[in-house]
PDB file of N, CA and C in Angstrom:
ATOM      1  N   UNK A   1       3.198   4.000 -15.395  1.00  0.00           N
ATOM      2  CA  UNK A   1       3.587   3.681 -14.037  1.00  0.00           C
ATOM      3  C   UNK A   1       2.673   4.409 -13.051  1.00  0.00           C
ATOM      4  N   UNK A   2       1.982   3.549 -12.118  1.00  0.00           N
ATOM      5  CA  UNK A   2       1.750   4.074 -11.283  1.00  0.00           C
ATOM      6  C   UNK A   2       2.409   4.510 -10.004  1.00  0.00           C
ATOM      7  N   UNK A   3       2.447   5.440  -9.486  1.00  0.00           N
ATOM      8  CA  UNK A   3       3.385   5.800  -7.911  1.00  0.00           C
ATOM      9  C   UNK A   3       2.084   5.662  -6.187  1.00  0.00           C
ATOM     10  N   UNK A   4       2.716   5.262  -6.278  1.00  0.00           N
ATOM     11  CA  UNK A   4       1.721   4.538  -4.740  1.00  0.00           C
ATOM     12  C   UNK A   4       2.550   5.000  -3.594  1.00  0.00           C
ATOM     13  N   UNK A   5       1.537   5.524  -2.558  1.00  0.00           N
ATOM     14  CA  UNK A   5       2.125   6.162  -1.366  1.00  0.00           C
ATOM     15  C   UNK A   5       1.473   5.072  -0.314  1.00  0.00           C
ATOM     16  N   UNK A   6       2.378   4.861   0.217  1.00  0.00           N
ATOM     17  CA  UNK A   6       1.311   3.868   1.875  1.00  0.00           C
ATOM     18  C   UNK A   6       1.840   4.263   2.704  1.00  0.00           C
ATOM     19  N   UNK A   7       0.758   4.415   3.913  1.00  0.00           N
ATOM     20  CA  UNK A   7       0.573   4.734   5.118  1.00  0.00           C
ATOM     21  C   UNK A   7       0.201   3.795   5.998  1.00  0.00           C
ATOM     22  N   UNK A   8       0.517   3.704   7.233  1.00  0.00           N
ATOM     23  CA  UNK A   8      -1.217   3.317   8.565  1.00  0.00           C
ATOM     24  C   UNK A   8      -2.067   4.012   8.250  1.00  0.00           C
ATOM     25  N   UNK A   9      -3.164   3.298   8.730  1.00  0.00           N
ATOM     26  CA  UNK A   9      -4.489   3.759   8.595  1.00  0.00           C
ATOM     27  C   UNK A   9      -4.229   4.309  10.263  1.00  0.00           C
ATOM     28  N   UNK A  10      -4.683   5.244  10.324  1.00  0.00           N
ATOM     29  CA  UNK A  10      -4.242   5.823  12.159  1.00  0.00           C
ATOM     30  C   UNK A  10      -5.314   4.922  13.322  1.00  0.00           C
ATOM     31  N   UNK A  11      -4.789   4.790  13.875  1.00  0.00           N
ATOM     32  CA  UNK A  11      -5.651   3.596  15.127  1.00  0.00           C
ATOM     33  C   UNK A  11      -5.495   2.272  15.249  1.00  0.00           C
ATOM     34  N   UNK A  12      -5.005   1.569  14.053  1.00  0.00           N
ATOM     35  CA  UNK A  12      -4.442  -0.007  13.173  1.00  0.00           C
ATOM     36  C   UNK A  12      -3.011   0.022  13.623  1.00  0.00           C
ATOM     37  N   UNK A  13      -2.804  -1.447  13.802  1.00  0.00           N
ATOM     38  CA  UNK A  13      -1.674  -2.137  13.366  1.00  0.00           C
ATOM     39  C   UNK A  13      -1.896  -2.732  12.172  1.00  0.00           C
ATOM     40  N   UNK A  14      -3.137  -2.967  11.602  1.00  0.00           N
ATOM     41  CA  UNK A  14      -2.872  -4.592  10.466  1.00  0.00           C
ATOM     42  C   UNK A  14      -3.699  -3.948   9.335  1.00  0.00           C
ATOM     43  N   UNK A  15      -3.863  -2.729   9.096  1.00  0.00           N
ATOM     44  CA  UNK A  15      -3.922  -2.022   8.122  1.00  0.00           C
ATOM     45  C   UNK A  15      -3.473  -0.803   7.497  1.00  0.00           C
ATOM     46  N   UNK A  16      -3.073  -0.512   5.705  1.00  0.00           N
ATOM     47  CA  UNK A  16      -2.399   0.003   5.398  1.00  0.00           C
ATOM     48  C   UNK A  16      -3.160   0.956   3.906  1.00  0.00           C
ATOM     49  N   UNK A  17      -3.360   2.171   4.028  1.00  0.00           N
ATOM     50  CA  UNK A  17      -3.934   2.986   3.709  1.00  0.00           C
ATOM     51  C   UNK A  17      -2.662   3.078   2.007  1.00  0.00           C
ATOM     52  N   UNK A  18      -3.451   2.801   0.835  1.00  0.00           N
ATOM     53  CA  UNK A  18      -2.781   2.964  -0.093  1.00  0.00           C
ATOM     54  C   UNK A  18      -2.807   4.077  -1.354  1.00  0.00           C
ATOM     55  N   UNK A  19      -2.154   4.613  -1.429  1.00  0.00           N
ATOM     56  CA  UNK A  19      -3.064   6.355  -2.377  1.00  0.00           C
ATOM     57  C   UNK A  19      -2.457   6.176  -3.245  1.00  0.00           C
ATOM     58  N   UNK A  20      -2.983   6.438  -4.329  1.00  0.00           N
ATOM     59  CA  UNK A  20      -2.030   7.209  -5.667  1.00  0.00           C
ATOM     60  C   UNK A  20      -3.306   7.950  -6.581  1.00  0.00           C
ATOM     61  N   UNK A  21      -2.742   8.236  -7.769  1.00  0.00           N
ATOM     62  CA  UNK A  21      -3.375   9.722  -8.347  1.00  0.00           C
ATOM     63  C   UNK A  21      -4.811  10.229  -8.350  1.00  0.00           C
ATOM     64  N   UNK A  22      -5.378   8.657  -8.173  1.00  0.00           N
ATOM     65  CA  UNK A  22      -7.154   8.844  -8.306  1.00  0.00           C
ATOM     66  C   UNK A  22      -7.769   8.165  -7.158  1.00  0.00           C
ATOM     67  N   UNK A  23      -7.069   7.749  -6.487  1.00  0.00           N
ATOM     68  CA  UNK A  23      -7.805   7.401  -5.290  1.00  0.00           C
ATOM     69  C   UNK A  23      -6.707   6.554  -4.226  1.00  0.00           C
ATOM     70  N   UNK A  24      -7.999   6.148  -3.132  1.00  0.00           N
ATOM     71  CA  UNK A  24      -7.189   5.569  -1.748  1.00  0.00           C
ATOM     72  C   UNK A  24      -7.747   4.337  -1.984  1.00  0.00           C
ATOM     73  N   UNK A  25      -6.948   3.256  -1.379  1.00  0.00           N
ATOM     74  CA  UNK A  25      -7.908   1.822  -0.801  1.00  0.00           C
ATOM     75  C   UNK A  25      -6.989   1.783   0.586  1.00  0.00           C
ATOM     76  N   UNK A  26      -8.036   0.945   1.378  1.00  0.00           N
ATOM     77  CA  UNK A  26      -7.284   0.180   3.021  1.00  0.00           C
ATOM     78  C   UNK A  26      -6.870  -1.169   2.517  1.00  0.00           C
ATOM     79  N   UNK A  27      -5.818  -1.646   2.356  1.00  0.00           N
ATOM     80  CA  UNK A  27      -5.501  -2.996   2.473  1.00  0.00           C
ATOM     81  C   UNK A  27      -4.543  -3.649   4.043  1.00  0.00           C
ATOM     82  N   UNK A  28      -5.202  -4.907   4.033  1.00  0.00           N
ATOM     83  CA  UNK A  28      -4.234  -5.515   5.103  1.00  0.00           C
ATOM     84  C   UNK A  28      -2.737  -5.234   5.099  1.00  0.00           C
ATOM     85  N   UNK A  29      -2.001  -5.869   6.154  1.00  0.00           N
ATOM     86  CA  UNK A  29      -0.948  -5.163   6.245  1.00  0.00           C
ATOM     87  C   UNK A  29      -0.001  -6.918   5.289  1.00  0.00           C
ATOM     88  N   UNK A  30      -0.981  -8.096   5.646  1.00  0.00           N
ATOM     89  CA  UNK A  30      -0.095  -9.281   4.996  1.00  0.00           C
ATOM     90  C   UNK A  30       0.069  -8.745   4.136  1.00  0.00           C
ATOM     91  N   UNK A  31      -1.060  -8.551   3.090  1.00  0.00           N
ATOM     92  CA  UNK A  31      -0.916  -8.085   1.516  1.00  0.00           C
ATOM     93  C   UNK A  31       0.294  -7.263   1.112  1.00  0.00           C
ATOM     94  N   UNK A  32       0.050  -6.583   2.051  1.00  0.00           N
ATOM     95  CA  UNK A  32       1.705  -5.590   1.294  1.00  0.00           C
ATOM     96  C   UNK A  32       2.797  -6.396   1.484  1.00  0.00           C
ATOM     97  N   UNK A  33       2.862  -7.132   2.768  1.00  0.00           N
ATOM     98  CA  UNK A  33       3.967  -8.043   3.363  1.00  0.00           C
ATOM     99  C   UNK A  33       3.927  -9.192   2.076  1.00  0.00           C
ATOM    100  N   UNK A  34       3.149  -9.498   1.434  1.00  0.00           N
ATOM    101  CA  UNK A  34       3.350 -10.451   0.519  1.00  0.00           C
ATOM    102  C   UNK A  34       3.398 -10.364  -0.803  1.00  0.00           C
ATOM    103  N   UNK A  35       2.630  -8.777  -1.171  1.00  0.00           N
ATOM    104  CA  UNK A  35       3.173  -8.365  -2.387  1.00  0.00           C
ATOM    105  C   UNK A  35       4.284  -7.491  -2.685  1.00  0.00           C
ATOM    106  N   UNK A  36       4.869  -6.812  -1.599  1.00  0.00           N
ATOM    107  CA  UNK A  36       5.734  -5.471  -1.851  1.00  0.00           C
ATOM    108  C   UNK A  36       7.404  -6.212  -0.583  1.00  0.00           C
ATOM    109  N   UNK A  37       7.142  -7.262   0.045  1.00  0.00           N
ATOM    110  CA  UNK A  37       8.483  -7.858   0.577  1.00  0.00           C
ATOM    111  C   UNK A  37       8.631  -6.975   1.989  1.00  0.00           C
ATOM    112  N   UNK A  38       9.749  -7.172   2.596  1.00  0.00           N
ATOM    113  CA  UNK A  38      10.323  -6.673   3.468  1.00  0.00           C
ATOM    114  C   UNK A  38      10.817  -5.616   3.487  1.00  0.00           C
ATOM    115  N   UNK A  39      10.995  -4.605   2.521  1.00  0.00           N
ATOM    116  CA  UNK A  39      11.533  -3.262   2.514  1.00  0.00           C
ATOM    117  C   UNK A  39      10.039  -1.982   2.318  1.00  0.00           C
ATOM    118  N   UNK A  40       9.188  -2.518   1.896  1.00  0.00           N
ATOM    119  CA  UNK A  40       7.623  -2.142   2.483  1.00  0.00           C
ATOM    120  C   UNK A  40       7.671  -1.608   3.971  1.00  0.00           C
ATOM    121  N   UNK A  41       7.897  -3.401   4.436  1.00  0.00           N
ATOM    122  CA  UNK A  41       6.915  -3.264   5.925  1.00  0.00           C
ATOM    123  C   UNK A  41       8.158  -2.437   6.491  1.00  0.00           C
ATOM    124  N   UNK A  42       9.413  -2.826   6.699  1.00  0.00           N
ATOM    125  CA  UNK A  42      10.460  -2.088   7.152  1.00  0.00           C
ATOM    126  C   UNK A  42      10.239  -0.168   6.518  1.00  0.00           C
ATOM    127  N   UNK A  43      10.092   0.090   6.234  1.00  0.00           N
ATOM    128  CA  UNK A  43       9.686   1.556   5.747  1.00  0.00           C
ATOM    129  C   UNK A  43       8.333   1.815   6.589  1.00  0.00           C
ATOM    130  N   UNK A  44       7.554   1.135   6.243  1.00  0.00           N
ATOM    131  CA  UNK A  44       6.465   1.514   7.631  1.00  0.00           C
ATOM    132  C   UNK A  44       6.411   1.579   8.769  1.00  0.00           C
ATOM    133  N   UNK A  45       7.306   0.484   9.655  1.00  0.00           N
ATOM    134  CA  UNK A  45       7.646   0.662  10.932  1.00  0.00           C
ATOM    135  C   UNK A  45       8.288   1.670  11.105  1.00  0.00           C
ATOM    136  N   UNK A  46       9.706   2.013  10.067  1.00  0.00           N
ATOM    137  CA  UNK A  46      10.521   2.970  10.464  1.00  0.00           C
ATOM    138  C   UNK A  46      10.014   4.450  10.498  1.00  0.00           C
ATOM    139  N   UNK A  47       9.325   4.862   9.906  1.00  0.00           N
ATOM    140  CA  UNK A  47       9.033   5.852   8.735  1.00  0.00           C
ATOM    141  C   UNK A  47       7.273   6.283   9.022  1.00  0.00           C
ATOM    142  N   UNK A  48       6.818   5.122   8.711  1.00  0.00           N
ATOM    143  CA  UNK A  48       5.488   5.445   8.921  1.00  0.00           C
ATOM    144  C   UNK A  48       5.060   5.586   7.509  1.00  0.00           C
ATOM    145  N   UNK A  49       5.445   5.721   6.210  1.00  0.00           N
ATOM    146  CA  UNK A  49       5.295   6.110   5.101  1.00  0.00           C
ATOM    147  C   UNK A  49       6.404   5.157   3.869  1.00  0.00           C
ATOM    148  N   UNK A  50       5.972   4.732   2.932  1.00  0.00           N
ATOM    149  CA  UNK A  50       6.729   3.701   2.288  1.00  0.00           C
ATOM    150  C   UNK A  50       6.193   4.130   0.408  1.00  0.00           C
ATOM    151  N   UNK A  51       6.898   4.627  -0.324  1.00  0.00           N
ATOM    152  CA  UNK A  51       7.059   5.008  -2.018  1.00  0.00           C
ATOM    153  C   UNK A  51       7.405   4.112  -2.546  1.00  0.00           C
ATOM    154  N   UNK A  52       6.271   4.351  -3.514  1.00  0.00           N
ATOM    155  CA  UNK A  52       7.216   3.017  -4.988  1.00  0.00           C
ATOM    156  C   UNK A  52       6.251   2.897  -6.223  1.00  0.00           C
ATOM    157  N   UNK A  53       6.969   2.621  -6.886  1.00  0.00           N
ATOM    158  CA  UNK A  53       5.728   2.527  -8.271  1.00  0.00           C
ATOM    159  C   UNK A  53       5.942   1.744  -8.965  1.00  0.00           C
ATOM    160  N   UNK A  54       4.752   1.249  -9.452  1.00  0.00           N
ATOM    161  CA  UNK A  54       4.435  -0.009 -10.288  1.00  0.00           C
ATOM    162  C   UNK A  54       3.528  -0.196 -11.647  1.00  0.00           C
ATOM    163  N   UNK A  55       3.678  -0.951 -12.469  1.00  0.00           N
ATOM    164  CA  UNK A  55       2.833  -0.737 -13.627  1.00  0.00           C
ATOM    165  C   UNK A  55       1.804  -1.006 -13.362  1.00  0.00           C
ATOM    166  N   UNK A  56       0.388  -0.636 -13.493  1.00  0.00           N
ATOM    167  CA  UNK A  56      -0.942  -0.518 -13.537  1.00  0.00           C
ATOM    168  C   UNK A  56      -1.648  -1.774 -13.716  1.00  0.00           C
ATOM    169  N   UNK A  57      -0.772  -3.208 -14.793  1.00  0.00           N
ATOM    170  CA  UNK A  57      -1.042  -4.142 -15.150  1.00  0.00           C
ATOM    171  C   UNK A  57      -0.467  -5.037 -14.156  1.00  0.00           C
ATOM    172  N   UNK A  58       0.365  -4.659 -13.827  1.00  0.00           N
ATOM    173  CA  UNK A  58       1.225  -6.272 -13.104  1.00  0.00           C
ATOM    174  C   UNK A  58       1.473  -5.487 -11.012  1.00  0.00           C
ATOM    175  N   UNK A  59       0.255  -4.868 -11.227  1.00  0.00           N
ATOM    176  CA  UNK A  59      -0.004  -4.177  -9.919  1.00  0.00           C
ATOM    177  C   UNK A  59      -0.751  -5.427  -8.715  1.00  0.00           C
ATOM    178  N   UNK A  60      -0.059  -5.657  -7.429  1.00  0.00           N
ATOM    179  CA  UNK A  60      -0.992  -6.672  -7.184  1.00  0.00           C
ATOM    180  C   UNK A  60      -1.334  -6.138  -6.327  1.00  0.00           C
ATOM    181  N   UNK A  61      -1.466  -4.444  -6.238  1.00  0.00           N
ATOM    182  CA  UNK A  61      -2.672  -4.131  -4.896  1.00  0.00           C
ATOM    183  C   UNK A  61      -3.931  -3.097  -5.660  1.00  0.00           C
ATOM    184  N   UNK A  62      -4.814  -3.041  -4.731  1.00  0.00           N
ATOM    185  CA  UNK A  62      -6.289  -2.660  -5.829  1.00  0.00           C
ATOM    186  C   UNK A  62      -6.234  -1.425  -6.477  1.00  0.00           C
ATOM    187  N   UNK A  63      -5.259  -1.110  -7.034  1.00  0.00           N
ATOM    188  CA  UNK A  63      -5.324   0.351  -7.836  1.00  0.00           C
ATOM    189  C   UNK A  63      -6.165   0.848  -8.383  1.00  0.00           C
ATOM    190  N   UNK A  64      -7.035  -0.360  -9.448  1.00  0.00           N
ATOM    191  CA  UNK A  64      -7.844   0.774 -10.382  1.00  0.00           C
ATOM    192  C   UNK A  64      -9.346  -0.089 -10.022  1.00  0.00           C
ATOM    193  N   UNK A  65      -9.572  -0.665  -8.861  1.00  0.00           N
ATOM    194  CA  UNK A  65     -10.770  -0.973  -8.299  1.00  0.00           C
ATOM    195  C   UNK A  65     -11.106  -0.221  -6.828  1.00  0.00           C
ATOM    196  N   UNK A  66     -11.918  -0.023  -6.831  1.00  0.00           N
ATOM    197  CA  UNK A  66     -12.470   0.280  -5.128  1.00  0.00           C
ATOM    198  C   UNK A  66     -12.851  -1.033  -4.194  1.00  0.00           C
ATOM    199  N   UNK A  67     -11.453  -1.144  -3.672  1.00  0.00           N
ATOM    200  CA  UNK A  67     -11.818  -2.452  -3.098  1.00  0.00           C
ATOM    201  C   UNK A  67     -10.973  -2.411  -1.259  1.00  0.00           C
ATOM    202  N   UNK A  68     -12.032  -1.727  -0.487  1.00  0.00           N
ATOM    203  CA  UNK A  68     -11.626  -1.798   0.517  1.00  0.00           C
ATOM    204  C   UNK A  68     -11.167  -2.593   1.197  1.00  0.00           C
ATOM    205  N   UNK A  69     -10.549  -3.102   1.936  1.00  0.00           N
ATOM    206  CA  UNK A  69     -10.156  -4.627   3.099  1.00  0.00           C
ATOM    207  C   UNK A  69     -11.361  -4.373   4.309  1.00  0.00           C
TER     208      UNK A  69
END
């Protein structure tokens, strides 16, 4: 399992700064809105910060690539 932390990227609305153990990527903010649902984006507005973890294989944001937005 991977554990994934997201953030804003500071200065953005429509991007979302994604970390876990070995690295960061910037992804759009749809992407999360379309892979991670409404309790994502709702945690980001509220919060600013949104947890969760996912298997490494059936991950649909760029975990184990360097793939900036």
């Amino acid at each position: 399992m991977l554990n994934l932390t997201l953030r804003w990227v500071p200065g953005t609305l429509n991007r979302v700064q994604v970390n876990h153990s070995t690295a960061a990527h910037e992804v759009l903010l749809s992407l999360i809105a379309r892979e991670l649902g409404r309790p994502a984006i709702d945690a980001l507005h509220l919060k600013g910060l949104y947890r969760t973890s996912v298997s490494p294989s059936s991950s649909p944001l760029p975990v184990e690539v360097n793939a900036a937005a």
